[in-house]
Each structure stands twice: as C-alpha cells, then as structure tokens.
N, C-alpha and C. Protein backbone atom coordinates (compact mmCIF):
# COMPACT_ATOMS: atom_id res chain seq x y z
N UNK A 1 0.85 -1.18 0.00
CA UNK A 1 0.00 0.00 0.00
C UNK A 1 0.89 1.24 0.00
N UNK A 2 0.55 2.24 -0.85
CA UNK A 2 1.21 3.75 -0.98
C UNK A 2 0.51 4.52 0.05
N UNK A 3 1.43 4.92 0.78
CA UNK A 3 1.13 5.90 1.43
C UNK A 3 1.36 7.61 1.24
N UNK A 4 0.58 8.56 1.56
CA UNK A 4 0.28 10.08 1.36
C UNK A 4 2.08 10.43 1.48
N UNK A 5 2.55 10.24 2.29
CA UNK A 5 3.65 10.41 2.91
C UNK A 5 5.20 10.12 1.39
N UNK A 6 4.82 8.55 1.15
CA UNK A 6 5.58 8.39 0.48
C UNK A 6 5.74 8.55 -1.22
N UNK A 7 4.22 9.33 -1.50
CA UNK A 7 4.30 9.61 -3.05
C UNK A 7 4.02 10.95 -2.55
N UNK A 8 4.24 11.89 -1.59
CA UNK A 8 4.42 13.40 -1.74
C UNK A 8 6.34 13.35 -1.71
N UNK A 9 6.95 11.95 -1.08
CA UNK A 9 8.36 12.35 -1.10
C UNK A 9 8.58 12.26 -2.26
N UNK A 10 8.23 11.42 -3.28
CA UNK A 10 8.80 10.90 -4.79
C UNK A 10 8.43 12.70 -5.71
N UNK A 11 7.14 13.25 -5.10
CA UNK A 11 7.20 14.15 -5.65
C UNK A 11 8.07 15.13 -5.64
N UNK A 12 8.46 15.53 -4.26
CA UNK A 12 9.27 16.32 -3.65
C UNK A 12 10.29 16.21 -4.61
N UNK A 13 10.76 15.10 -4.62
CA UNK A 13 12.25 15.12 -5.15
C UNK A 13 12.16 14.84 -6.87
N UNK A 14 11.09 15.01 -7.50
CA UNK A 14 11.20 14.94 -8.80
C UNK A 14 11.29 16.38 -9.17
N UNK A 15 10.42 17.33 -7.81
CA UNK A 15 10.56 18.65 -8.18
C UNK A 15 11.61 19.58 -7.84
N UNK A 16 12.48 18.63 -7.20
CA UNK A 16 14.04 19.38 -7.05
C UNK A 16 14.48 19.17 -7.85
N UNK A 17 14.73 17.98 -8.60
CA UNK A 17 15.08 17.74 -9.72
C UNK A 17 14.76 18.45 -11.11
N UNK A 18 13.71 19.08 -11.25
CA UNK A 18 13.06 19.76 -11.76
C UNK A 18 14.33 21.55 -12.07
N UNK A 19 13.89 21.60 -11.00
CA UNK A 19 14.31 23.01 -10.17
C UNK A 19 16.17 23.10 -10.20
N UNK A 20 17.04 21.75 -10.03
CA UNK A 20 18.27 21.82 -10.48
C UNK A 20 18.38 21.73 -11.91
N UNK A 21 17.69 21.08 -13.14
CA UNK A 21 17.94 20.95 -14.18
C UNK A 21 17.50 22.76 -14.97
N UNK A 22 16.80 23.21 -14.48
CA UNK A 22 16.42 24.40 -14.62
C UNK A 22 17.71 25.50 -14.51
N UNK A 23 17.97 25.01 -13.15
CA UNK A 23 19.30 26.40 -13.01
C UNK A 23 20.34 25.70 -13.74
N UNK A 24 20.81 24.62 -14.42
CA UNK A 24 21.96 24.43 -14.86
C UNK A 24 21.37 24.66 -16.78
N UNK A 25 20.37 24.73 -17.02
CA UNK A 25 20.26 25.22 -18.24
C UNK A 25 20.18 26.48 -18.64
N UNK A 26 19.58 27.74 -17.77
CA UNK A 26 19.89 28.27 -17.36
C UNK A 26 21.44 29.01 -17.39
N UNK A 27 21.99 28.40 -16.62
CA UNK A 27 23.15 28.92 -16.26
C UNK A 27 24.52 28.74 -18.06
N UNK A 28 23.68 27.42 -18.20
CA UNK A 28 24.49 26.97 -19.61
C UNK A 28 24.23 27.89 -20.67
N UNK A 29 22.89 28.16 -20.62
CA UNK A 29 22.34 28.97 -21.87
C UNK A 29 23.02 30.66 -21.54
N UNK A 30 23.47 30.75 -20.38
CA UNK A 30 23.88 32.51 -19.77
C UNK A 30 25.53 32.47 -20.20
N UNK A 31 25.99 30.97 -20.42
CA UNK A 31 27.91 31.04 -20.86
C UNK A 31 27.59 30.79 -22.61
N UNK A 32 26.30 30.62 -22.90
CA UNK A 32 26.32 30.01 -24.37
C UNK A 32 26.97 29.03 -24.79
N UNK A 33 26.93 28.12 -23.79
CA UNK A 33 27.26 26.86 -23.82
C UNK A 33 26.12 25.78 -24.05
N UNK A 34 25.18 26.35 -24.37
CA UNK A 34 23.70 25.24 -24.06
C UNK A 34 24.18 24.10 -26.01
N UNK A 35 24.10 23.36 -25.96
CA UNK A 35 23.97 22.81 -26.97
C UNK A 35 22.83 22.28 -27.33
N UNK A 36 22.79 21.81 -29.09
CA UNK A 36 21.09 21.52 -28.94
C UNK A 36 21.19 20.10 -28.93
N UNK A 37 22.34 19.42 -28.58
CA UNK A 37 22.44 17.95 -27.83
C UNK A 37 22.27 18.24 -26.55
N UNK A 38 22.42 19.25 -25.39
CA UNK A 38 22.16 19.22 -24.66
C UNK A 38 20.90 19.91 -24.40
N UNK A 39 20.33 21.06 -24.97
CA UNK A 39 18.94 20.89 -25.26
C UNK A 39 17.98 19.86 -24.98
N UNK A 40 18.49 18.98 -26.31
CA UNK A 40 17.48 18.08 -26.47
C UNK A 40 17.50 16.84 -25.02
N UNK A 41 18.66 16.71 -24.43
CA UNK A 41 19.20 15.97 -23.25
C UNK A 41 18.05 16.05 -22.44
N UNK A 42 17.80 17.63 -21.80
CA UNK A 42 17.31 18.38 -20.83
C UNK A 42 15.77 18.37 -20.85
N UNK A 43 15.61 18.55 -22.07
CA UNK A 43 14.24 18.31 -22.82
C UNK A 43 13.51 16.78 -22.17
N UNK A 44 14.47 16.01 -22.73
CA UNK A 44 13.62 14.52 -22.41
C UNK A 44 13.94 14.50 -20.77
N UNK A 45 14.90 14.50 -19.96
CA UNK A 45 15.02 14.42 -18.34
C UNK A 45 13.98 15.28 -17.56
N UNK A 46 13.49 16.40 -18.41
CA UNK A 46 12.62 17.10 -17.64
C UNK A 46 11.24 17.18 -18.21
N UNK A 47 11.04 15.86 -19.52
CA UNK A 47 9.39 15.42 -19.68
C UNK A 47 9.28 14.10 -18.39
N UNK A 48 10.66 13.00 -18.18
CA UNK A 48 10.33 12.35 -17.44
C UNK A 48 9.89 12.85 -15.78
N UNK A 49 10.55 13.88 -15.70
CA UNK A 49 10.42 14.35 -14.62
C UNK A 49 8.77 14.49 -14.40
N UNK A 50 8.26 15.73 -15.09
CA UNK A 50 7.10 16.09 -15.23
C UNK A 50 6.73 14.81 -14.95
N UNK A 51 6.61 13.76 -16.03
CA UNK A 51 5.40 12.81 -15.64
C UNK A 51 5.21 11.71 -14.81
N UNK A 52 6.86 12.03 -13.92
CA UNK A 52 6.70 11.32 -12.59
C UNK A 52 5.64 12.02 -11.60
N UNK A 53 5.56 13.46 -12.08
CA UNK A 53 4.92 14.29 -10.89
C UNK A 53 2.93 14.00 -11.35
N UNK A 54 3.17 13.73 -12.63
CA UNK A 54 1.67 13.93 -12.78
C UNK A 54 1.06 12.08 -12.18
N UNK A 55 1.86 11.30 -12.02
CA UNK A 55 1.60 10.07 -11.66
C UNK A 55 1.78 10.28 -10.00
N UNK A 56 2.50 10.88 -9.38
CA UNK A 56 2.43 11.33 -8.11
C UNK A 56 0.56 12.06 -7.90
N UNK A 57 0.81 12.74 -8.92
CA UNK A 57 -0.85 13.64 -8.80
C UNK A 57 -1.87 12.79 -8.77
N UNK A 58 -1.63 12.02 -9.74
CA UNK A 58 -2.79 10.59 -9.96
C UNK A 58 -2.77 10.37 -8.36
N UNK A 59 -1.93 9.85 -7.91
CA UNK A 59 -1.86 8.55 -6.77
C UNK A 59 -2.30 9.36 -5.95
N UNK A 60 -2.04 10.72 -5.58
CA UNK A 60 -2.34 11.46 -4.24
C UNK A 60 -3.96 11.77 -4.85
N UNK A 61 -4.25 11.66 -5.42
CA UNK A 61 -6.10 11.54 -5.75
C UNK A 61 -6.45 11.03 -5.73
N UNK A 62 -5.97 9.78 -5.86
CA UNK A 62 -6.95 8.67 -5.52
C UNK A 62 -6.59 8.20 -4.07
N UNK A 63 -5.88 8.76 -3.54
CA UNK A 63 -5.82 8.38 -1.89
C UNK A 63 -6.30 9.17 -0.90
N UNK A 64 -6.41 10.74 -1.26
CA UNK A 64 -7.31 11.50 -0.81
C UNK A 64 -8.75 11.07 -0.75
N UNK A 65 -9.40 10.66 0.23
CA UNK A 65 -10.99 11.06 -0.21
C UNK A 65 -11.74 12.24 -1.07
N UNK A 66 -12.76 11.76 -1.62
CA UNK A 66 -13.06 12.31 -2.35
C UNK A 66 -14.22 13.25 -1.75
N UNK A 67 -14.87 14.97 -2.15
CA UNK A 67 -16.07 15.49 -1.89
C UNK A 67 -17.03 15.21 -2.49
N UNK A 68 -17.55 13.76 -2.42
CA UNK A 68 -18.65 13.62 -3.63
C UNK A 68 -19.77 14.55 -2.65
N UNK A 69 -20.04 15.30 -2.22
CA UNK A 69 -20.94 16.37 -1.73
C UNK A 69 -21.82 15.73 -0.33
N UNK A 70 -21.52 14.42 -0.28
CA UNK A 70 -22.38 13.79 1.13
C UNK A 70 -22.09 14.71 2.13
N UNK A 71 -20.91 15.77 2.69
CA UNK A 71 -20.90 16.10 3.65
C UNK A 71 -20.90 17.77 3.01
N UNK A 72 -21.96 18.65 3.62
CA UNK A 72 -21.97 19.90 3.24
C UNK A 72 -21.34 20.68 4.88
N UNK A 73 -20.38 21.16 4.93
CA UNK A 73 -20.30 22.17 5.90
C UNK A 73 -21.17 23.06 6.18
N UNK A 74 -21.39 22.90 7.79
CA UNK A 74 -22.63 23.90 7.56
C UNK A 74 -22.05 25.61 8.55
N UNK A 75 -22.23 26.51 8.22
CA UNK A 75 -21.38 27.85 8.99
C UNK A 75 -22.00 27.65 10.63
N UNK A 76 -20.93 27.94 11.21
CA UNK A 76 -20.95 27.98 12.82
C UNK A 76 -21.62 29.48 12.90
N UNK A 77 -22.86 28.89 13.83
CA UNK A 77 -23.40 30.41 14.34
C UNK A 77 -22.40 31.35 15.01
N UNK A 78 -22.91 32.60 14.92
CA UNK A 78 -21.81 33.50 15.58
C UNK A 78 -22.38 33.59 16.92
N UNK A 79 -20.98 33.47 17.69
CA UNK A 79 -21.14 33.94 19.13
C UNK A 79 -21.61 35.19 19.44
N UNK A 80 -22.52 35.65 20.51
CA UNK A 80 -22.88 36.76 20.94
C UNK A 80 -22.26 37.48 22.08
C-alpha cells in the first residue's frame, strides 16, 4: 500500500530535480554553452520528470478522499 507520505516524497524530489535541471540550463544557456544535444538531453530528463509528478498527482487523488458532496459544511453560528 502507498502511502500520502511516500508519493508526496517521490514528488518532492522529482521537483528538485526539476528546479536543479532548470538552473543548470539556465546557467548553460547565460555562458552560451547550451547545446542543442544538450537541449534536447534536458528536454527529455525534464518530460520524465514532469510525468513522474503527474503520476504522483494521480496517486495522491486517488488516496485523498473524495467530496462527492455527502458532507456539506454547515457555517458555525456566531457567538454573541
């Protein structure tokens, strides 16, 4: 069983990953060093990335309960 805990860590760290591939392209593209082999490198490491996170998204939705509307909040009277 997956737990909340352990597909928010997989996320966590796909989105650092994310977030380092960013500043080093970035930083490559600022010396004009970016190549479009490395382009294209960066390109595919950071679609896998992404769609580790959107399979993280999946899993944390379907482990969340859902609001199918059975429970309506109702407003707390105000104190006098």
């Amino acid at each position: 069983m997956t737990s909340i805990a352990h597909v928010a860590s997989i996320a966590l760290g796909a989105q650092r990953r994310l977030h380092v591939l960013s500043c080093a392209e970035r930083q490559l593209r600022g010396q004009g060093q970016l190549s479009t082999a490395a382009a294209h490198g960066i390109s595919a490491y950071r679609a896998v990335e992404r769609s580790s996170l959107d399979v993280c998204a999946e899993n944390l939705a379907n482990l969340a309960p859902a609001n199918d509307g059975a429970f309506t909040p109702t407003p707390e009277p105000e104190l006098a």
